[in-house]
C-alpha atoms as a PDB file:
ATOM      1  CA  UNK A   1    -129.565 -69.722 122.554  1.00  0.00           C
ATOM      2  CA  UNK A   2    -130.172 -72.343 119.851  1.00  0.00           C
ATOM      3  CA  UNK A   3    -128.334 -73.273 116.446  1.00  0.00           C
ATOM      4  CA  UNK A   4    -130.990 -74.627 114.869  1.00  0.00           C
ATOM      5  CA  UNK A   5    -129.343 -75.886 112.182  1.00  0.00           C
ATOM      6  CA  UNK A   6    -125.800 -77.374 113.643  1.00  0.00           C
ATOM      7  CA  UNK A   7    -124.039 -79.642 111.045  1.00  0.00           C
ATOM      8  CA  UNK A   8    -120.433 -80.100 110.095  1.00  0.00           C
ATOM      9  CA  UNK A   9    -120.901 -78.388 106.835  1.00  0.00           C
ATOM     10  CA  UNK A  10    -121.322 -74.961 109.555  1.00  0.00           C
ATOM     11  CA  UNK A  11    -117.972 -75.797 111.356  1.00  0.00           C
ATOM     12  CA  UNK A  12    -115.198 -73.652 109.847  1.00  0.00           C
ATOM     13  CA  UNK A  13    -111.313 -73.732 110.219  1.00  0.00           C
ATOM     14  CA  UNK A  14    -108.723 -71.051 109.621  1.00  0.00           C
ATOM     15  CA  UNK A  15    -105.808 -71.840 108.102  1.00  0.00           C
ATOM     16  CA  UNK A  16    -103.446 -71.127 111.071  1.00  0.00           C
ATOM     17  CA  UNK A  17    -102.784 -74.551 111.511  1.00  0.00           C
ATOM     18  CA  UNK A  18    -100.340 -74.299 108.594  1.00  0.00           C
ATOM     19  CA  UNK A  19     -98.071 -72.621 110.232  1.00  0.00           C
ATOM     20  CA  UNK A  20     -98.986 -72.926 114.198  1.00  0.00           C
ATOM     21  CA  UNK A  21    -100.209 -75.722 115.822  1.00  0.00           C
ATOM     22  CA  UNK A  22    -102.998 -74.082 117.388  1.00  0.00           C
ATOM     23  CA  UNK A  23    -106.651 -74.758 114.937  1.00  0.00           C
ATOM     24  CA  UNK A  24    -109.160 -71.840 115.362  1.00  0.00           C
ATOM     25  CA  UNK A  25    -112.940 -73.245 114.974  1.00  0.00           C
ATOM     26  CA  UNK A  26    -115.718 -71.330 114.386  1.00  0.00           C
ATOM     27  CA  UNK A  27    -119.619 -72.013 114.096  1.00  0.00           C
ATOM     28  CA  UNK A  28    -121.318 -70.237 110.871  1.00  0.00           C
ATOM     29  CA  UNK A  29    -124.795 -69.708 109.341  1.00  0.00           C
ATOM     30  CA  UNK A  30    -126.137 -68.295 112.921  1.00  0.00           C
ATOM     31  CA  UNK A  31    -128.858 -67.049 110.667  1.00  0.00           C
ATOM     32  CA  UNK A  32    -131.174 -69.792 112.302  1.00  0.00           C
ATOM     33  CA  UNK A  33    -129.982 -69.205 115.657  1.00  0.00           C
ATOM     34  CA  UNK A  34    -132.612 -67.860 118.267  1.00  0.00           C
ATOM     35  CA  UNK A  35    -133.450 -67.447 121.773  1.00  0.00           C
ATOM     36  CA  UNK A  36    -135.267 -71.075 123.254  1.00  0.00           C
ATOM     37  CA  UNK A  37    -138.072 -69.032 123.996  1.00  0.00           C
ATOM     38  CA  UNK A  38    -138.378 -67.751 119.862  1.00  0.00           C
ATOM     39  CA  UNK A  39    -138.031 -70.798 118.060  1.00  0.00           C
ATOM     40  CA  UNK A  40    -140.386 -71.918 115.034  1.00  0.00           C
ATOM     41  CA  UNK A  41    -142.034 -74.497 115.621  1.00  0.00           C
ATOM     42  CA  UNK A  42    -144.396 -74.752 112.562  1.00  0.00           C
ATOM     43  CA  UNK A  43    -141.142 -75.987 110.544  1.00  0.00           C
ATOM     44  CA  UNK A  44    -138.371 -78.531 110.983  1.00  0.00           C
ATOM     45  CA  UNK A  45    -135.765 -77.675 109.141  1.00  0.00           C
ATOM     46  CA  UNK A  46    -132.131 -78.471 108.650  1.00  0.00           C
ATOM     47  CA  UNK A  47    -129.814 -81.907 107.664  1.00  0.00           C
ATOM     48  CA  UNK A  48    -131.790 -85.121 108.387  1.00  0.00           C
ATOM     49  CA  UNK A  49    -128.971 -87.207 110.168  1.00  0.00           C
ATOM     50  CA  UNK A  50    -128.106 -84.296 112.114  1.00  0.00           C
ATOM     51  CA  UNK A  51    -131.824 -83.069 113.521  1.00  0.00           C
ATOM     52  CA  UNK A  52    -132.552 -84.728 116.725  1.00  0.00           C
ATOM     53  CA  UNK A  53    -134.900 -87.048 116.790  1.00  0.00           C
ATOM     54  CA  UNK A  54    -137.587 -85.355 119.348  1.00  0.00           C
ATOM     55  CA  UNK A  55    -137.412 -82.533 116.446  1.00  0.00           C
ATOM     56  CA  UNK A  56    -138.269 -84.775 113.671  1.00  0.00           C
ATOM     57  CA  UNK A  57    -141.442 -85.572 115.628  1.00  0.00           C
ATOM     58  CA  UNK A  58    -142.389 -82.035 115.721  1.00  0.00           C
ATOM     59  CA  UNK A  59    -141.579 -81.253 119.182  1.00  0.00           C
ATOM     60  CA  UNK A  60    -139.737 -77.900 120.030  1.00  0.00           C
ATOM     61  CA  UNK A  61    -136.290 -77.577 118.910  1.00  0.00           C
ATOM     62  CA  UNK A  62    -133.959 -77.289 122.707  1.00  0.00           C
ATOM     63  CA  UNK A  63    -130.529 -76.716 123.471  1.00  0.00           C
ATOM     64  CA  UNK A  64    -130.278 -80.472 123.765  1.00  0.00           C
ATOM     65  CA  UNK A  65    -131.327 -80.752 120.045  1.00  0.00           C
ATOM     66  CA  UNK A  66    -127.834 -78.851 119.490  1.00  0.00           C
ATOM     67  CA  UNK A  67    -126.048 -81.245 121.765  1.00  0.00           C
ATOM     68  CA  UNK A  68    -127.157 -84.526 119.487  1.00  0.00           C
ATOM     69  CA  UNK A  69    -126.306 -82.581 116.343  1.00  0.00           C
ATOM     70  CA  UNK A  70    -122.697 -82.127 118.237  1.00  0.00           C
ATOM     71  CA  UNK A  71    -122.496 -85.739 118.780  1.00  0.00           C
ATOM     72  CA  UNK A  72    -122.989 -86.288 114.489  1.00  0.00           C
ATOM     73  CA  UNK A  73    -120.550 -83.919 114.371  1.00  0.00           C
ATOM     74  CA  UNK A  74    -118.072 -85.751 116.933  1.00  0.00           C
ATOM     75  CA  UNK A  75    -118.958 -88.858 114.341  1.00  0.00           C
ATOM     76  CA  UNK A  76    -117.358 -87.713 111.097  1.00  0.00           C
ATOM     77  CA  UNK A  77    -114.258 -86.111 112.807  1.00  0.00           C
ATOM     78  CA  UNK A  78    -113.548 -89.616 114.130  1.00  0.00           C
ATOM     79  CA  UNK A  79    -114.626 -91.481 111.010  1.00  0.00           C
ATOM     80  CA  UNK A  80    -114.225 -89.119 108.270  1.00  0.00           C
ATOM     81  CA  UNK A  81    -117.881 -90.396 106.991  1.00  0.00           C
ATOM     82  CA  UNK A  82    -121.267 -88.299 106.608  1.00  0.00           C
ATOM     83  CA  UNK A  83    -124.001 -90.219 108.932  1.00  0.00           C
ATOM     84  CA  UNK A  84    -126.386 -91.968 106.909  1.00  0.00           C
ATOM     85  CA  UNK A  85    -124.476 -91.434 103.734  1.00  0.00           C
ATOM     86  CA  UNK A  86    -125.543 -94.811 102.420  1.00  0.00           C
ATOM     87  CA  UNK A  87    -128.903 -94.527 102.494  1.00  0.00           C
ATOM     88  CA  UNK A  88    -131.955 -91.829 101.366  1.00  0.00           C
ATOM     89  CA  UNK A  89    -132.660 -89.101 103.594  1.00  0.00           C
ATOM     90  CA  UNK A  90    -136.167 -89.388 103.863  1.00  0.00           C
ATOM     91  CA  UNK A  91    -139.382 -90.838 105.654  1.00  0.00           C
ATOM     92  CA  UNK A  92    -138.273 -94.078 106.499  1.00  0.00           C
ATOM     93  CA  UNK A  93    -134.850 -92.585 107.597  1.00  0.00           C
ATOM     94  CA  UNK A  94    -136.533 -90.484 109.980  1.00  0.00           C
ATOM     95  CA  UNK A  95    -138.762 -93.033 110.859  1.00  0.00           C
ATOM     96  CA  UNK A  96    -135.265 -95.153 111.929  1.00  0.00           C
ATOM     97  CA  UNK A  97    -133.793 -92.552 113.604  1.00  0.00           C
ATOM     98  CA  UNK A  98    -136.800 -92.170 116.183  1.00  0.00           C
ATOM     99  CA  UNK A  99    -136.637 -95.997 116.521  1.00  0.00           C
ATOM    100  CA  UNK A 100    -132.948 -95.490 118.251  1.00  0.00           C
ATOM    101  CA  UNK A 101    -131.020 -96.134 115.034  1.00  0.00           C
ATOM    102  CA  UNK A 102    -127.439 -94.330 114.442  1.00  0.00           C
ATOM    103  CA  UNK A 103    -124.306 -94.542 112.174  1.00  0.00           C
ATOM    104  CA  UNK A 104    -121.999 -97.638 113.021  1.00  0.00           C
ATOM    105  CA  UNK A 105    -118.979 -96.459 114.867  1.00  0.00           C
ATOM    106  CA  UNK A 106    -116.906 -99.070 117.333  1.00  0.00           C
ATOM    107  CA  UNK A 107    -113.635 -98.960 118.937  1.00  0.00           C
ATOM    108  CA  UNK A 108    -110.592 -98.748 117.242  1.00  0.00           C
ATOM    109  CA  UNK A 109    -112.303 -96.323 114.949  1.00  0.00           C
ATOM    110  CA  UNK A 110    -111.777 -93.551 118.093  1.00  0.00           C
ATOM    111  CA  UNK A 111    -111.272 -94.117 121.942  1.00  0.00           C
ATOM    112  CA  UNK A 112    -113.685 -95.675 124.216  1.00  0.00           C
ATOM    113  CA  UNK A 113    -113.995 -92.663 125.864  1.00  0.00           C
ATOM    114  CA  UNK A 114    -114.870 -90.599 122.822  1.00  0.00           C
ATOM    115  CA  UNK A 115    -117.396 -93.020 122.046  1.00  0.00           C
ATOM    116  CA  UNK A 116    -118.934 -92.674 125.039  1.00  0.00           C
ATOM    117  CA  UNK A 117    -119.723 -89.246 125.136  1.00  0.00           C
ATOM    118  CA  UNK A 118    -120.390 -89.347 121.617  1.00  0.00           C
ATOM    119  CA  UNK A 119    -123.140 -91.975 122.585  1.00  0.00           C
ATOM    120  CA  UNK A 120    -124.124 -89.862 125.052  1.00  0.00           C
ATOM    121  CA  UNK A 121    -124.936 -86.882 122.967  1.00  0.00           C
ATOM    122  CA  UNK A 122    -126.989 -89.518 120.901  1.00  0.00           C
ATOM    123  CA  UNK A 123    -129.184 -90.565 123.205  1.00  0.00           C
ATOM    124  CA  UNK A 124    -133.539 -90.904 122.324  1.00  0.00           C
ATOM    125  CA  UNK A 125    -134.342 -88.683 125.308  1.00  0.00           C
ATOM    126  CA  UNK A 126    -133.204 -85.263 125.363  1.00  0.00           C
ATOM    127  CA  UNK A 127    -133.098 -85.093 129.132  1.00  0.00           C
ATOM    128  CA  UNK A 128    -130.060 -88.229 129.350  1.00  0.00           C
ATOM    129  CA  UNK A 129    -127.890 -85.933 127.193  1.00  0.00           C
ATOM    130  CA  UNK A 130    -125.509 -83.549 128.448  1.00  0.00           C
ATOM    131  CA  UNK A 131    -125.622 -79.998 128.341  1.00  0.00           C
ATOM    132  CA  UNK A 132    -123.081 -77.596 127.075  1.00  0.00           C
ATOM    133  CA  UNK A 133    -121.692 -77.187 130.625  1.00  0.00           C
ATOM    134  CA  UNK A 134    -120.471 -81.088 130.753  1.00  0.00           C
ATOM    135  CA  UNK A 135    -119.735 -81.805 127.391  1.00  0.00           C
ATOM    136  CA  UNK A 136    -117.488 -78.731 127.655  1.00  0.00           C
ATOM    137  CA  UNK A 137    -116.195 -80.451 130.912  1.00  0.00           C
ATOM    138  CA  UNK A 138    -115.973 -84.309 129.469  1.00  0.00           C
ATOM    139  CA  UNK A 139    -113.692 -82.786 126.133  1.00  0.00           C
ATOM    140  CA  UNK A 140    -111.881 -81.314 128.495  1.00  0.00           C
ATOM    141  CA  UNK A 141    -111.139 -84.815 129.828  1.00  0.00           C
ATOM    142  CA  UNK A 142    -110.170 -86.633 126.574  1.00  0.00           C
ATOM    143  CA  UNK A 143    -107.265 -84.791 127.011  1.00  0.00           C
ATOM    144  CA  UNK A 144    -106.178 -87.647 129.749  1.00  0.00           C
ATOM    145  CA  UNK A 145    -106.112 -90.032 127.330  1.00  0.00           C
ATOM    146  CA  UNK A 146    -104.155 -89.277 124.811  1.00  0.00           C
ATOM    147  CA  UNK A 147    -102.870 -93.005 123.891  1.00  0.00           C
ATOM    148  CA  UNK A 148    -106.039 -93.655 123.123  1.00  0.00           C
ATOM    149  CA  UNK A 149    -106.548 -91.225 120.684  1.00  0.00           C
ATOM    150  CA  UNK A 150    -102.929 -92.131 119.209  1.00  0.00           C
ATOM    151  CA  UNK A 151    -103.922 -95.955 118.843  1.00  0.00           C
ATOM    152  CA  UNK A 152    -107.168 -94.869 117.081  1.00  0.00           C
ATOM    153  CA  UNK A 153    -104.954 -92.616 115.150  1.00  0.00           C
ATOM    154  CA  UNK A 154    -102.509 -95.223 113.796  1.00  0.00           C
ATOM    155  CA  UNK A 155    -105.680 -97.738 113.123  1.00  0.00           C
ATOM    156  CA  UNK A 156    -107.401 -95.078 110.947  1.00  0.00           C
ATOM    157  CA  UNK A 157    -104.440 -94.320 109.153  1.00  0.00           C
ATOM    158  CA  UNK A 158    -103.986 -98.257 108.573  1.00  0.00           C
ATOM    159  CA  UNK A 159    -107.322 -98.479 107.252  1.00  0.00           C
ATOM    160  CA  UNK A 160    -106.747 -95.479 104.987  1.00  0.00           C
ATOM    161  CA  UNK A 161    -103.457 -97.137 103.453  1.00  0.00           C
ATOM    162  CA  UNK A 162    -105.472-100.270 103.272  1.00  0.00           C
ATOM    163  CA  UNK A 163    -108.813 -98.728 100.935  1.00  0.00           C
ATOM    164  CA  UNK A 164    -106.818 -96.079  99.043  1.00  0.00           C
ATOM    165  CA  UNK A 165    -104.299 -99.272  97.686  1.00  0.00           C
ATOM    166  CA  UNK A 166    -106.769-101.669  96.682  1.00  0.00           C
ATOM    167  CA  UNK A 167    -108.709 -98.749  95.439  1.00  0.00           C
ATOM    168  CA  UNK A 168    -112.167 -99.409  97.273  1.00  0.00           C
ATOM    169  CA  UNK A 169    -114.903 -96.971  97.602  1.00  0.00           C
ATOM    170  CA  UNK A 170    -115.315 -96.502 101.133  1.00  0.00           C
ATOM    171  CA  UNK A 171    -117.092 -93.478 101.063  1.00  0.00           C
ATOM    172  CA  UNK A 172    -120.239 -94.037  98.561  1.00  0.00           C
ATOM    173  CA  UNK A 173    -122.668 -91.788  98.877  1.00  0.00           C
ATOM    174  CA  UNK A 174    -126.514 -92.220  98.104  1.00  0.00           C
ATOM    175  CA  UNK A 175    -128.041 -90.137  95.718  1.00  0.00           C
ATOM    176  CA  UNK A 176    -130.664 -89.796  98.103  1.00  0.00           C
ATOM    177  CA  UNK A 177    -128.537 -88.154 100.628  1.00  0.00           C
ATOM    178  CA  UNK A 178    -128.332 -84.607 101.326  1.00  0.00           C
ATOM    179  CA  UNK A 179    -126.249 -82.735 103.344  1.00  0.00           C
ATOM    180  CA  UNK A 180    -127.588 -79.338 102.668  1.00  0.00           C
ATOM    181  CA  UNK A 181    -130.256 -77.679 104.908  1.00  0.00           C
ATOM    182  CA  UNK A 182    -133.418 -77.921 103.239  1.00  0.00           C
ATOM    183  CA  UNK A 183    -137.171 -78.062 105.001  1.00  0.00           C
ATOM    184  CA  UNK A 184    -138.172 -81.641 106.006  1.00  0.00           C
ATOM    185  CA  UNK A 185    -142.183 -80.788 106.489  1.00  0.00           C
ATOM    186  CA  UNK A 186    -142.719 -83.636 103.796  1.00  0.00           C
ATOM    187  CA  UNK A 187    -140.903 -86.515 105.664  1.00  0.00           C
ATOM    188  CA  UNK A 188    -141.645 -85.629 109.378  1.00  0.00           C
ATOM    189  CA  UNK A 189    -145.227 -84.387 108.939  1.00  0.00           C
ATOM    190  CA  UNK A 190    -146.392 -88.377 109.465  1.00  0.00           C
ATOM    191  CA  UNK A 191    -144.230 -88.345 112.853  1.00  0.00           C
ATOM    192  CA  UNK A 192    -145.950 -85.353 114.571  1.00  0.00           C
ATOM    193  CA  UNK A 193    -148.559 -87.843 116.486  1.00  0.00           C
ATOM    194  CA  UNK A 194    -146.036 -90.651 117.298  1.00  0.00           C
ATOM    195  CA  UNK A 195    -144.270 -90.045 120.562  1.00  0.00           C
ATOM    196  CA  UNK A 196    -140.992 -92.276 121.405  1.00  0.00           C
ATOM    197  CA  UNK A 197    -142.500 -95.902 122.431  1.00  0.00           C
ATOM    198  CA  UNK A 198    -144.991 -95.502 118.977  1.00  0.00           C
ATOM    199  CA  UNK A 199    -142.262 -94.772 116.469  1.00  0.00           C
ATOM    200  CA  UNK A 200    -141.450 -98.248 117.105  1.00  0.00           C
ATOM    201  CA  UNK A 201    -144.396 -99.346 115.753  1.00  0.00           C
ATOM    202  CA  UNK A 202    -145.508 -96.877 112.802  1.00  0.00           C
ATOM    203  CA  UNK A 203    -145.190 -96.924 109.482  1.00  0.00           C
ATOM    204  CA  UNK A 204    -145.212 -94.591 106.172  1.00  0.00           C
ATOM    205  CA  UNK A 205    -147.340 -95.419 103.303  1.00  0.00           C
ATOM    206  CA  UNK A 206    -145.479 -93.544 100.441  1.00  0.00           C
END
């Protein structure tokens, strides 16, 4: 089975962590979710910086597809931020985002070992990325390092303290930038004939 259409705006909490320490997650809109085998392929559709970027060149949506969306999503728990919130969502994003181009995230904003599954999930070719099996295994793993993730704590809460007292806008958004599923036919249409090594090289008249 697919998503389809895996963002963090799908990930939902209950509220036992107010009185238990235990957090219940939970994966909504399934509406979009299929068998591999009975996916659309006439239509990309979903949340730009979250849609792999194989699928924004028209190629069928995979379970892998899902695992990059999981690595956007592993990107605003550690950062708090939307990817690509600064800029427009549309051709030349996607157009940027075939060429190898993702959010800016470095150590201390979360452990090195986050990062580099995170990375992972992100990679150009669906094949390098890991499937549900290992990332299931590697999260179980983070759970070695735990200082890590305490140090990246303290620095984000730092940096919080920092923005909120000398009343900076950290988190502009574009007006451009959507974070609601909507059909992307009009800015991916241009990809369909550019495989990896070309998307280096095209361009978008607009």
């Amino acid at each position: 089975m697919v998503h389809h259409d895996f963002h963090i705006g799908n990930i939902l909490f209950d509220d036992i962590f107010m009185i238990s320490s235990n957090i219940n997650v939970y994966i909504s809109d399934m509406g979009s979710c299929k068998e591999v085998d009975n996916i659309d392929k006439t239509n990309v559709f979903g949340v730009m910086p979250y849609v792999a970027p194989e699928v924004l060149r028209r190629k069928p949506y995979t379970q892998a597809a899902d695992i990059y969306s999981f690595g956007m999503i592993m990107y605003f728990v550690a950062t708090g931020k939307q990817p690509f919130a600064n800029c427009a969502h549309d051709e030349l994003l996607a157009i940027e985002i075939c060429k190898g181009t993702r959010p800016e995230i470095n150590e201390p904003e979360a452990p090195k070992c986050y990062l580099d599954l995170l990375k992972k999930c992100w990679d150009p070719d669906p094949i390098n990325r890991p499937d549900a099996t290992k990332l299931e295994e590697s999260i179980g793993l983070l759970c070695n390092d735990f200082n890590q993730f305490r140090e990246a704590e303290k620095y984000r809460r730092t940096q919080l303290s920092f923005f909120e007292n000398s009343q900076l806008d950290t988190h502009h958004t574009h007006p451009q930038a959507i974070y609601t599923s909507r059909l992307l036919d009009p800015f991916t249409r241009k990809l369909e004939n550019y495989d990896k090594s070309e998307c280096f090289d095209c361009g978008i008249t607009i």
